[in-house]
PDB file of N, CA and C in Angstrom:
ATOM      1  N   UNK A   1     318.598 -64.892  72.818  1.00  0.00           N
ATOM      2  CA  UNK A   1     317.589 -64.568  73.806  1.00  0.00           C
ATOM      3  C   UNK A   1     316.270 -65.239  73.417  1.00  0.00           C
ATOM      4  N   UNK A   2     315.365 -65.983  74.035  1.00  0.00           N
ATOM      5  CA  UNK A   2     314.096 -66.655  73.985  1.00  0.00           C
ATOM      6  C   UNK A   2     313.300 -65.516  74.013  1.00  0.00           C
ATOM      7  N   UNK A   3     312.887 -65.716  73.377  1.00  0.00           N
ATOM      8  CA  UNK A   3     311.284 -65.106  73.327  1.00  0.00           C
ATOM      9  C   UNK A   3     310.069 -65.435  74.207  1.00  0.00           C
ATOM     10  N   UNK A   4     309.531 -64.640  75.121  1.00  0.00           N
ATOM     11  CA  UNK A   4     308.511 -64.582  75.869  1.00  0.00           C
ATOM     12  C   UNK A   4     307.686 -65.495  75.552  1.00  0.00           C
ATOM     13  N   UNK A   5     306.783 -66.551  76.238  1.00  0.00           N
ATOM     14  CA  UNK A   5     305.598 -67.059  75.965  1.00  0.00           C
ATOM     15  C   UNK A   5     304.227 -66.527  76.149  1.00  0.00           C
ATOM     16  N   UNK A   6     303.380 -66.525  75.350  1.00  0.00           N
ATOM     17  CA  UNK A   6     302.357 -65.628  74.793  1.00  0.00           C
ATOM     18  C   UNK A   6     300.889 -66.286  75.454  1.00  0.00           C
ATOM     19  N   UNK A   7     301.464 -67.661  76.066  1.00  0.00           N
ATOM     20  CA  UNK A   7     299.791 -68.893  76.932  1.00  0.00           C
ATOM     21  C   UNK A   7     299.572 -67.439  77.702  1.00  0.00           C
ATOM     22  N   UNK A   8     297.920 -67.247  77.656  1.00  0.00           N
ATOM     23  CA  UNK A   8     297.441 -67.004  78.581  1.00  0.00           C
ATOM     24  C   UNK A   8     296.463 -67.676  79.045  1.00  0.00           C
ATOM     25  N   UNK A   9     295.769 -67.496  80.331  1.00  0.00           N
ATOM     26  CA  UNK A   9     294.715 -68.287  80.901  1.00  0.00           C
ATOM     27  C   UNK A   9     293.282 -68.026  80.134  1.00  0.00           C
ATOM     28  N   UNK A  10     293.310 -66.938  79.834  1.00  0.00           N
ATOM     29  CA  UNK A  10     292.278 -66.465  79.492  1.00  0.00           C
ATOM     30  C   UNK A  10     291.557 -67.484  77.965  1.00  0.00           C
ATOM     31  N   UNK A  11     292.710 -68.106  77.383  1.00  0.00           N
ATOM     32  CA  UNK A  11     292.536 -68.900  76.160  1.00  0.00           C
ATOM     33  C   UNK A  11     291.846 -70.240  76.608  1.00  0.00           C
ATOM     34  N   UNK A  12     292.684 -70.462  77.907  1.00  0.00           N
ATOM     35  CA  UNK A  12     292.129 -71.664  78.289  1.00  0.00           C
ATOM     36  C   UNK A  12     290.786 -71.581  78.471  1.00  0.00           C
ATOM     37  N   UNK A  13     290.297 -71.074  79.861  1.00  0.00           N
ATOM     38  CA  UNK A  13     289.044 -70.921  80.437  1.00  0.00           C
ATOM     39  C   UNK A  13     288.307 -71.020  79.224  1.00  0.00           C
ATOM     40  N   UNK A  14     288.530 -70.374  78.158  1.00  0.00           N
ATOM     41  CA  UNK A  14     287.244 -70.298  77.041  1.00  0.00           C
ATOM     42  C   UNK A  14     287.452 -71.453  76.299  1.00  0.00           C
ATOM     43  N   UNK A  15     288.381 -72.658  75.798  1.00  0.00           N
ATOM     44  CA  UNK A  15     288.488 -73.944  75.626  1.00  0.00           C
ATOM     45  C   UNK A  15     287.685 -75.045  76.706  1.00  0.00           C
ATOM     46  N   UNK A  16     287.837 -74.747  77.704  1.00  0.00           N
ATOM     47  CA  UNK A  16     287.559 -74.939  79.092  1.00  0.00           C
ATOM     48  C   UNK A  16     285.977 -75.207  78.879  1.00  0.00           C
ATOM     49  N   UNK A  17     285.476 -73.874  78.909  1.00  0.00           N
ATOM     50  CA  UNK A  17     284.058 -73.572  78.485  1.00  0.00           C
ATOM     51  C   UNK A  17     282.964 -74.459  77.263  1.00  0.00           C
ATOM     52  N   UNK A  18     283.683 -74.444  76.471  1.00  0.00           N
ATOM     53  CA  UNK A  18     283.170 -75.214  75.395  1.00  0.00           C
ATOM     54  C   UNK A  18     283.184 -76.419  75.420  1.00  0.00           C
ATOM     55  N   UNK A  19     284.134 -76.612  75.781  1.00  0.00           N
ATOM     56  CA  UNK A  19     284.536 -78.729  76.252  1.00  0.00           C
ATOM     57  C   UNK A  19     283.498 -79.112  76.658  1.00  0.00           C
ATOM     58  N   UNK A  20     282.961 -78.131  77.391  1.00  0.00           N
ATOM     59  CA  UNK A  20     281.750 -78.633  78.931  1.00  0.00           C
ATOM     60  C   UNK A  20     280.558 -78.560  78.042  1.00  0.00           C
ATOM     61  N   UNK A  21     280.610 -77.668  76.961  1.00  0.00           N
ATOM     62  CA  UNK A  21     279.071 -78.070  76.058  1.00  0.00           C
ATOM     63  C   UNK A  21     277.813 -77.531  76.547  1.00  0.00           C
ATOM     64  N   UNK A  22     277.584 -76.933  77.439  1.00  0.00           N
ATOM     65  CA  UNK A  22     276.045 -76.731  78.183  1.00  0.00           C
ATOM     66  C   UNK A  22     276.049 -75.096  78.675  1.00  0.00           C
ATOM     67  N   UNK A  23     275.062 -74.754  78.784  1.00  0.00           N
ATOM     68  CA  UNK A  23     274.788 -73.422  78.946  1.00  0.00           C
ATOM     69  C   UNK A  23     273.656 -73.459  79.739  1.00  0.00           C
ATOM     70  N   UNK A  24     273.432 -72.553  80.478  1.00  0.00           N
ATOM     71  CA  UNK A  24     272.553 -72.000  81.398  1.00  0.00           C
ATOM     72  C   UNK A  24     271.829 -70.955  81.132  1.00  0.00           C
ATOM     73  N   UNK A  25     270.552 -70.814  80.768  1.00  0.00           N
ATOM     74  CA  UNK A  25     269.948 -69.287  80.133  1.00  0.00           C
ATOM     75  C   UNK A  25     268.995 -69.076  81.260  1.00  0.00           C
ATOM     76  N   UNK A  26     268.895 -67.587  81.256  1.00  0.00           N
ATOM     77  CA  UNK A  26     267.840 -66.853  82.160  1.00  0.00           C
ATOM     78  C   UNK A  26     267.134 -66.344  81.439  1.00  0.00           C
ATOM     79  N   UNK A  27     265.410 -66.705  80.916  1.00  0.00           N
ATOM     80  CA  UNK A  27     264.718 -65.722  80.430  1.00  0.00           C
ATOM     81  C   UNK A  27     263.990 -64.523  81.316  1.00  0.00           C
ATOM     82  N   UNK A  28     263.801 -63.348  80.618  1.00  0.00           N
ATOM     83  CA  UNK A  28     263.324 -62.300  81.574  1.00  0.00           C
ATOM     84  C   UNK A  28     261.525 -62.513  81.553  1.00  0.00           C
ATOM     85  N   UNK A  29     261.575 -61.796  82.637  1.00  0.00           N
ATOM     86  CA  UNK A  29     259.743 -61.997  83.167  1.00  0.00           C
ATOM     87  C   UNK A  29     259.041 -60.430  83.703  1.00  0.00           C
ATOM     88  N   UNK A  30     258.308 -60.076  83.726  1.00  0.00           N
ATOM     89  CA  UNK A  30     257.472 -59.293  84.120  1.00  0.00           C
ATOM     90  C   UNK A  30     257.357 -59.280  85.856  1.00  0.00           C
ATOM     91  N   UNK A  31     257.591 -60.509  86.467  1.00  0.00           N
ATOM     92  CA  UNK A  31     257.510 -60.566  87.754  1.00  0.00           C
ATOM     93  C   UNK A  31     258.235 -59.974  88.852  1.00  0.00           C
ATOM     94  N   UNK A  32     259.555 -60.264  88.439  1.00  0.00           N
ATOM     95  CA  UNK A  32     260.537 -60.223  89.314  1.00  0.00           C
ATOM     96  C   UNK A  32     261.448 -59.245  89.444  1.00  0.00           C
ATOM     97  N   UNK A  33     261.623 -58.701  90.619  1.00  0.00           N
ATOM     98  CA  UNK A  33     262.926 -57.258  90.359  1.00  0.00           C
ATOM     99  C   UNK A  33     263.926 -57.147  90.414  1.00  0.00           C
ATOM    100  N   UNK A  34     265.425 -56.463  89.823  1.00  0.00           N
ATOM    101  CA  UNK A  34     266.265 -56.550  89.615  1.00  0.00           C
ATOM    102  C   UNK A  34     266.954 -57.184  90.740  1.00  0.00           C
ATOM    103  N   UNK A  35     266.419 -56.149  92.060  1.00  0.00           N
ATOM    104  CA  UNK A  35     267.418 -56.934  93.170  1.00  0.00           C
ATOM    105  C   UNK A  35     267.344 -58.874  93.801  1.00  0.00           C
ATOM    106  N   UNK A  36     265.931 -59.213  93.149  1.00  0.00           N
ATOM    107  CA  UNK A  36     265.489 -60.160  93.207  1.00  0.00           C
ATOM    108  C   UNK A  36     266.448 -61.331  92.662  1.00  0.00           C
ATOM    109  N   UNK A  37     266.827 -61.062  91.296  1.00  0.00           N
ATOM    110  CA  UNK A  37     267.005 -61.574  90.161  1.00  0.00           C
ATOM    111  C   UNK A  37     268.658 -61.974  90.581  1.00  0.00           C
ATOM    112  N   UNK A  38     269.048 -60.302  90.815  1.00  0.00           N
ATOM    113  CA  UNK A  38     270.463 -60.307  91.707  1.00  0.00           C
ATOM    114  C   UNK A  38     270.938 -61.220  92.399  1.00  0.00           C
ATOM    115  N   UNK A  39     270.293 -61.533  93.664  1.00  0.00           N
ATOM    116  CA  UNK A  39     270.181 -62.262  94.593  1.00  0.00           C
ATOM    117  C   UNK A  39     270.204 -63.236  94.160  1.00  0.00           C
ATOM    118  N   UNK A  40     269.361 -63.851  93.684  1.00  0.00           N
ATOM    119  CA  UNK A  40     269.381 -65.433  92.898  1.00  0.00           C
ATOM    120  C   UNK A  40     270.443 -65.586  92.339  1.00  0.00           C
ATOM    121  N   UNK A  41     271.450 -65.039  91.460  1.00  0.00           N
ATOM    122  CA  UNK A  41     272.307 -65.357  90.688  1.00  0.00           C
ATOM    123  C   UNK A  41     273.657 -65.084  91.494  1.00  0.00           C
ATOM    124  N   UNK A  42     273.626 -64.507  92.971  1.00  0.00           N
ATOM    125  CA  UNK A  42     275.032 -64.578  93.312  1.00  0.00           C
ATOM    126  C   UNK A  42     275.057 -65.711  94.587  1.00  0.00           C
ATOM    127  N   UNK A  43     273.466 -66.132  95.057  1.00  0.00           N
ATOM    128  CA  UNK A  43     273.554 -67.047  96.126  1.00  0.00           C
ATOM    129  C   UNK A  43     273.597 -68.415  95.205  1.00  0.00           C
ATOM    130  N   UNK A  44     273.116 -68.663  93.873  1.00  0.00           N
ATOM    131  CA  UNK A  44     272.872 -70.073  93.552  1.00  0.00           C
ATOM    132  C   UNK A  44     273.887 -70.265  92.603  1.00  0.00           C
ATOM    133  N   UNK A  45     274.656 -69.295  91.554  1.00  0.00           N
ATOM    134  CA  UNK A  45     275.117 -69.037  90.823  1.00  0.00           C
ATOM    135  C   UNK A  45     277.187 -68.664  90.624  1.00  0.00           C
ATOM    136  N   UNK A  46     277.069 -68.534  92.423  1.00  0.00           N
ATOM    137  CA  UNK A  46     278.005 -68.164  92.936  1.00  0.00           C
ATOM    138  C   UNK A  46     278.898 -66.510  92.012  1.00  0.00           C
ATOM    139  N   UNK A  47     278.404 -65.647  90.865  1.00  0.00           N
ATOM    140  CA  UNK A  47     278.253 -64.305  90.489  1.00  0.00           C
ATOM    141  C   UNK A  47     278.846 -63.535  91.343  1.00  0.00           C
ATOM    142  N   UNK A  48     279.640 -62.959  91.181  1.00  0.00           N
ATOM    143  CA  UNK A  48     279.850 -61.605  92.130  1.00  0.00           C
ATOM    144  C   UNK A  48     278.848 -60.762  91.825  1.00  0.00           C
ATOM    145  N   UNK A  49     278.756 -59.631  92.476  1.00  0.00           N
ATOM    146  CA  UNK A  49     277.182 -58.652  92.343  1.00  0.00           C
ATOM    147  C   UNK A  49     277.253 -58.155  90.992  1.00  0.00           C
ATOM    148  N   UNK A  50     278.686 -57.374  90.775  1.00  0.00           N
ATOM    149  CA  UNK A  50     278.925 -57.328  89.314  1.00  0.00           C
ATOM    150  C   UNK A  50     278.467 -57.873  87.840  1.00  0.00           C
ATOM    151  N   UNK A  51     279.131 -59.416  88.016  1.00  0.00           N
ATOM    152  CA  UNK A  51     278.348 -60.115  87.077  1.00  0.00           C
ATOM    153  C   UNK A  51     276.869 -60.210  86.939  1.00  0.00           C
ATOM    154  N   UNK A  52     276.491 -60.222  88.350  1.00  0.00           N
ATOM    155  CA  UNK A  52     274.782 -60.749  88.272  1.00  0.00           C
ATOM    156  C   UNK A  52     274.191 -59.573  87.706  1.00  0.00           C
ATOM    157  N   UNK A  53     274.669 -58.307  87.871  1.00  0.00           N
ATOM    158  CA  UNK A  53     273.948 -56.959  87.707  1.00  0.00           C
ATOM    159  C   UNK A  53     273.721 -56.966  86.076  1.00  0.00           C
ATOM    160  N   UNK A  54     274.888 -57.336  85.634  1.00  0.00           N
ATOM    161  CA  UNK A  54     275.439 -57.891  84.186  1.00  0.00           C
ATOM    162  C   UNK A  54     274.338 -58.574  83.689  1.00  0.00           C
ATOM    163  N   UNK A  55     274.002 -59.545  84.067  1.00  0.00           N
ATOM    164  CA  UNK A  55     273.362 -60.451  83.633  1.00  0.00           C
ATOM    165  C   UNK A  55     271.930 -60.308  83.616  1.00  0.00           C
ATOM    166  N   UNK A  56     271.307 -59.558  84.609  1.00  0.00           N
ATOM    167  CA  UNK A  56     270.037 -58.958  84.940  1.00  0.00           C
ATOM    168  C   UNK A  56     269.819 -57.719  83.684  1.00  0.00           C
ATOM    169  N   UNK A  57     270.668 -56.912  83.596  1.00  0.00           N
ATOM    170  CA  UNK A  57     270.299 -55.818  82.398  1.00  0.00           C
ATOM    171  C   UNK A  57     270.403 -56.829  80.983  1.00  0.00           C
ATOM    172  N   UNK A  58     270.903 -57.442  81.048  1.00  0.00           N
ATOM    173  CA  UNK A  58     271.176 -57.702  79.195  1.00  0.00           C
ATOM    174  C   UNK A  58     269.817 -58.969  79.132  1.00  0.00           C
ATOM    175  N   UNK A  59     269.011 -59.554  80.252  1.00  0.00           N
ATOM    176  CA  UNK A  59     268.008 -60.460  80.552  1.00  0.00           C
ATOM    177  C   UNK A  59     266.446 -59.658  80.392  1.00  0.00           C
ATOM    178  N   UNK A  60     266.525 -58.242  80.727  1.00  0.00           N
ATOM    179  CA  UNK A  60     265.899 -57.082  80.702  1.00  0.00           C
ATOM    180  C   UNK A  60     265.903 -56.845  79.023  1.00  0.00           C
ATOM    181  N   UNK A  61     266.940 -56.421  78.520  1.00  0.00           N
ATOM    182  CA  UNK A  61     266.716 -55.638  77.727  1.00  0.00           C
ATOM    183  C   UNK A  61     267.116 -56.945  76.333  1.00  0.00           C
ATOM    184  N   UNK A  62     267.402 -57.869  76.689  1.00  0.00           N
ATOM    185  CA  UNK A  62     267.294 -58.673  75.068  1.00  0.00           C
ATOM    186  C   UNK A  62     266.608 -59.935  75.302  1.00  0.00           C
ATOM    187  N   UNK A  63     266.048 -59.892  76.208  1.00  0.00           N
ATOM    188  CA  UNK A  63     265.011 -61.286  76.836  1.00  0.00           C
ATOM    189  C   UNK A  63     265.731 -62.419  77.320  1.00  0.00           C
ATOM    190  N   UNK A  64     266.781 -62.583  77.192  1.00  0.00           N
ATOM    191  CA  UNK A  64     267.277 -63.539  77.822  1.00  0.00           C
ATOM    192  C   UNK A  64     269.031 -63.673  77.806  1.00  0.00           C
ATOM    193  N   UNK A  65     269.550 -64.290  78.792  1.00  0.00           N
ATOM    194  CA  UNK A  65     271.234 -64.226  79.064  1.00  0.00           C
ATOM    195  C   UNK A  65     272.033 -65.652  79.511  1.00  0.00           C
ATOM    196  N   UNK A  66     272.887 -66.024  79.111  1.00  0.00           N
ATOM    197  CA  UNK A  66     273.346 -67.197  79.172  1.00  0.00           C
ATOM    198  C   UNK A  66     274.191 -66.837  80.605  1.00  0.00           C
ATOM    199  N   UNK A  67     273.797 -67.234  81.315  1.00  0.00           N
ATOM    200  CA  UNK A  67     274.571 -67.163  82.947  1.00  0.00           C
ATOM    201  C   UNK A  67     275.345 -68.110  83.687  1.00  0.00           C
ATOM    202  N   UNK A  68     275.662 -69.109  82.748  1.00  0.00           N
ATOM    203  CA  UNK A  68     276.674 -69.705  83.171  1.00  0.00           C
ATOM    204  C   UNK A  68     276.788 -71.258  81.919  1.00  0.00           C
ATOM    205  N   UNK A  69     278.124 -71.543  81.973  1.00  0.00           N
ATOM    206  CA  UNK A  69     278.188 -72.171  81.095  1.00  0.00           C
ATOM    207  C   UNK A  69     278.816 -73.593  81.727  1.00  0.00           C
ATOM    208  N   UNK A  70     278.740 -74.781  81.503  1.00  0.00           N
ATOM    209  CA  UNK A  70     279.618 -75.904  82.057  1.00  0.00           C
ATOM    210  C   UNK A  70     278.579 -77.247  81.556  1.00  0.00           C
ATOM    211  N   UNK A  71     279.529 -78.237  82.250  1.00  0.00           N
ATOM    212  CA  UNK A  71     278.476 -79.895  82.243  1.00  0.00           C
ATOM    213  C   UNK A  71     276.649 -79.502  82.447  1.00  0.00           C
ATOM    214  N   UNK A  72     276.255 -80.267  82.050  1.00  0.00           N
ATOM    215  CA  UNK A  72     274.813 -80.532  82.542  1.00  0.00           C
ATOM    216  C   UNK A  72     274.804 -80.948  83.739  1.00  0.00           C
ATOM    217  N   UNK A  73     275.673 -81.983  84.421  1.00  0.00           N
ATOM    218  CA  UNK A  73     275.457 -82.162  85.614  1.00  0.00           C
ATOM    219  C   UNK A  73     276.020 -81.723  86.443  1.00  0.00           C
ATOM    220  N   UNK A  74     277.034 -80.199  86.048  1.00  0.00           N
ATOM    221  CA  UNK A  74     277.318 -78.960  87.037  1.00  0.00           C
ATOM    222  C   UNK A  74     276.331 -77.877  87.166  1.00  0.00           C
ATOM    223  N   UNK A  75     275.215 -77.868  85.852  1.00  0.00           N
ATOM    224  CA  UNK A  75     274.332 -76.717  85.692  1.00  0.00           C
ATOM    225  C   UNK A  75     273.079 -77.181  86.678  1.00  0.00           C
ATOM    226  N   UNK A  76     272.727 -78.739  86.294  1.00  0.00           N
ATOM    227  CA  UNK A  76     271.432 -79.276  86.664  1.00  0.00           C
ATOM    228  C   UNK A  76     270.761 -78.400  87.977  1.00  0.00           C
ATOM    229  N   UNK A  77     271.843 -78.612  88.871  1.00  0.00           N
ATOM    230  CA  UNK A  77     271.228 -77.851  90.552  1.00  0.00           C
ATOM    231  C   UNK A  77     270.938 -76.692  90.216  1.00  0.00           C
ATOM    232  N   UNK A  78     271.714 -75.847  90.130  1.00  0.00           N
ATOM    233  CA  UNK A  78     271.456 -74.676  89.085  1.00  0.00           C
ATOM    234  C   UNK A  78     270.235 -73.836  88.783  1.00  0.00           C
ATOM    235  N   UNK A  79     269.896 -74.935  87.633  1.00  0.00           N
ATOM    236  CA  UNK A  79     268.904 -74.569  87.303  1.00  0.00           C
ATOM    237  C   UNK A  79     267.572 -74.822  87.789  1.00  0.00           C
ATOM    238  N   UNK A  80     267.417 -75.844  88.599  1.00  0.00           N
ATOM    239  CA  UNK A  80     266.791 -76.525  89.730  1.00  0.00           C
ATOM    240  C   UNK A  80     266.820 -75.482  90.675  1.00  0.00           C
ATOM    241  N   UNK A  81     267.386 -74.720  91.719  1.00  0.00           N
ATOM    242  CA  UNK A  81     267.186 -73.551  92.387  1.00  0.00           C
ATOM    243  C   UNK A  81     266.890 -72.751  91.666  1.00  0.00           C
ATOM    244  N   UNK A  82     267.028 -72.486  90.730  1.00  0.00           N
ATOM    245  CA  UNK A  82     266.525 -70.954  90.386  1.00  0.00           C
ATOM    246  C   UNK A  82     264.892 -70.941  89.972  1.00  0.00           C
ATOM    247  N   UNK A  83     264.796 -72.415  89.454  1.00  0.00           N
ATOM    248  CA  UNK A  83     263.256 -72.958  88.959  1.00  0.00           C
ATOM    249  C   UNK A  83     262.404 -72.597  90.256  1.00  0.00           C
ATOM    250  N   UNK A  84     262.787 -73.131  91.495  1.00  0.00           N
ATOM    251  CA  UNK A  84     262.440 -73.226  92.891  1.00  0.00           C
ATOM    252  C   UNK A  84     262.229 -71.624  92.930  1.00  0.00           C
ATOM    253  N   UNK A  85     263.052 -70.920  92.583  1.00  0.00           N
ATOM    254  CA  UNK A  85     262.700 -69.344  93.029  1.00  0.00           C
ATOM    255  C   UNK A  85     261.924 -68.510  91.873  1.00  0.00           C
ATOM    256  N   UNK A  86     261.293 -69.629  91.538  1.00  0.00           N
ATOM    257  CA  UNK A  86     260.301 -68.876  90.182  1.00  0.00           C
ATOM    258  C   UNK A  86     261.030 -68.038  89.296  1.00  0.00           C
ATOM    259  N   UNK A  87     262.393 -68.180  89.148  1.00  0.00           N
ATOM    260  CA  UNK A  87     262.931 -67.984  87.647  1.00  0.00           C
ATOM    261  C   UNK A  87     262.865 -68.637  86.160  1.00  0.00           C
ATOM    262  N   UNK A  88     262.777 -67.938  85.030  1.00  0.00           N
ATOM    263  CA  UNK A  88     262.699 -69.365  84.127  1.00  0.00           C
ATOM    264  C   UNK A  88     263.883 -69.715  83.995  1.00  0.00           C
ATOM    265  N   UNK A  89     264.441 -70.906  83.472  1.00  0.00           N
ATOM    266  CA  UNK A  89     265.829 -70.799  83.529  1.00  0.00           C
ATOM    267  C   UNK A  89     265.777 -72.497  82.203  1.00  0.00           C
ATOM    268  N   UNK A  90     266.902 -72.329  81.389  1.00  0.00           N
ATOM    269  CA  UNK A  90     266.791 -73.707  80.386  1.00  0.00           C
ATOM    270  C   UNK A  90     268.226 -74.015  80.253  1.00  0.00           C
ATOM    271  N   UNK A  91     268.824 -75.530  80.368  1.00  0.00           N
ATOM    272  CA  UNK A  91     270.085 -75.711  80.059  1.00  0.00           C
ATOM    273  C   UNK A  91     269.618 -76.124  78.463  1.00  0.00           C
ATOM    274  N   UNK A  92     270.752 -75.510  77.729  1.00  0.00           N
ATOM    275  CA  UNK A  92     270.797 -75.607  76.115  1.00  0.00           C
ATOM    276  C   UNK A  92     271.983 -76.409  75.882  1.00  0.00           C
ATOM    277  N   UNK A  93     272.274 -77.153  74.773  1.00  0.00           N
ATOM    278  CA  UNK A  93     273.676 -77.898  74.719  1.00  0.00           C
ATOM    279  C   UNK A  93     274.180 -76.557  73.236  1.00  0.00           C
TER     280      UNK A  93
END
């Protein structure tokens, strides 16, 4: 009898992730309000509300959150809209 194979996707995506090298950070601000912040990250970010909500508390409470990870020239727009909506926002390699 063969033994089950153990690949999951989940290994990939995070190989996946790293290949691409670049990160997307949100620093937090004094300005802007949660639902604000929300909004930005599920219209530009494509986030379900879930994630963005995610991403808004841990941006709150440890100053800043890596919100998406990929190429530089998948993040660039990115971070370019969110700049536009007076977020701070920095791609890091």
């Amino acid at each position: 009898m063969e033994s089950p194979k153990t690949h999951t996707q989940e290994n990939e995506d995070i190989e996946t992730l790293s290949d691409e090298g670049c990160r997307l950070l949100l620093y937090n601000d004094d300005v802007h309000t949660f639902d604000y912040v929300i909004k930005a990250l599920v219209d530009i970010c494509r986030h379900t509300v879930g994630q963005a909500e995610q991403c808004a508390i841990i941006v709150h409470c440890k100053g800043k959150c890596v919100i998406k990870n990929g190429s530089y020239e998948t993040l660039l727009p990115m971070h370019t809209s969110l700049l536009d909506k007076q977020l701070t926002t920095e791609i890091v390699k």
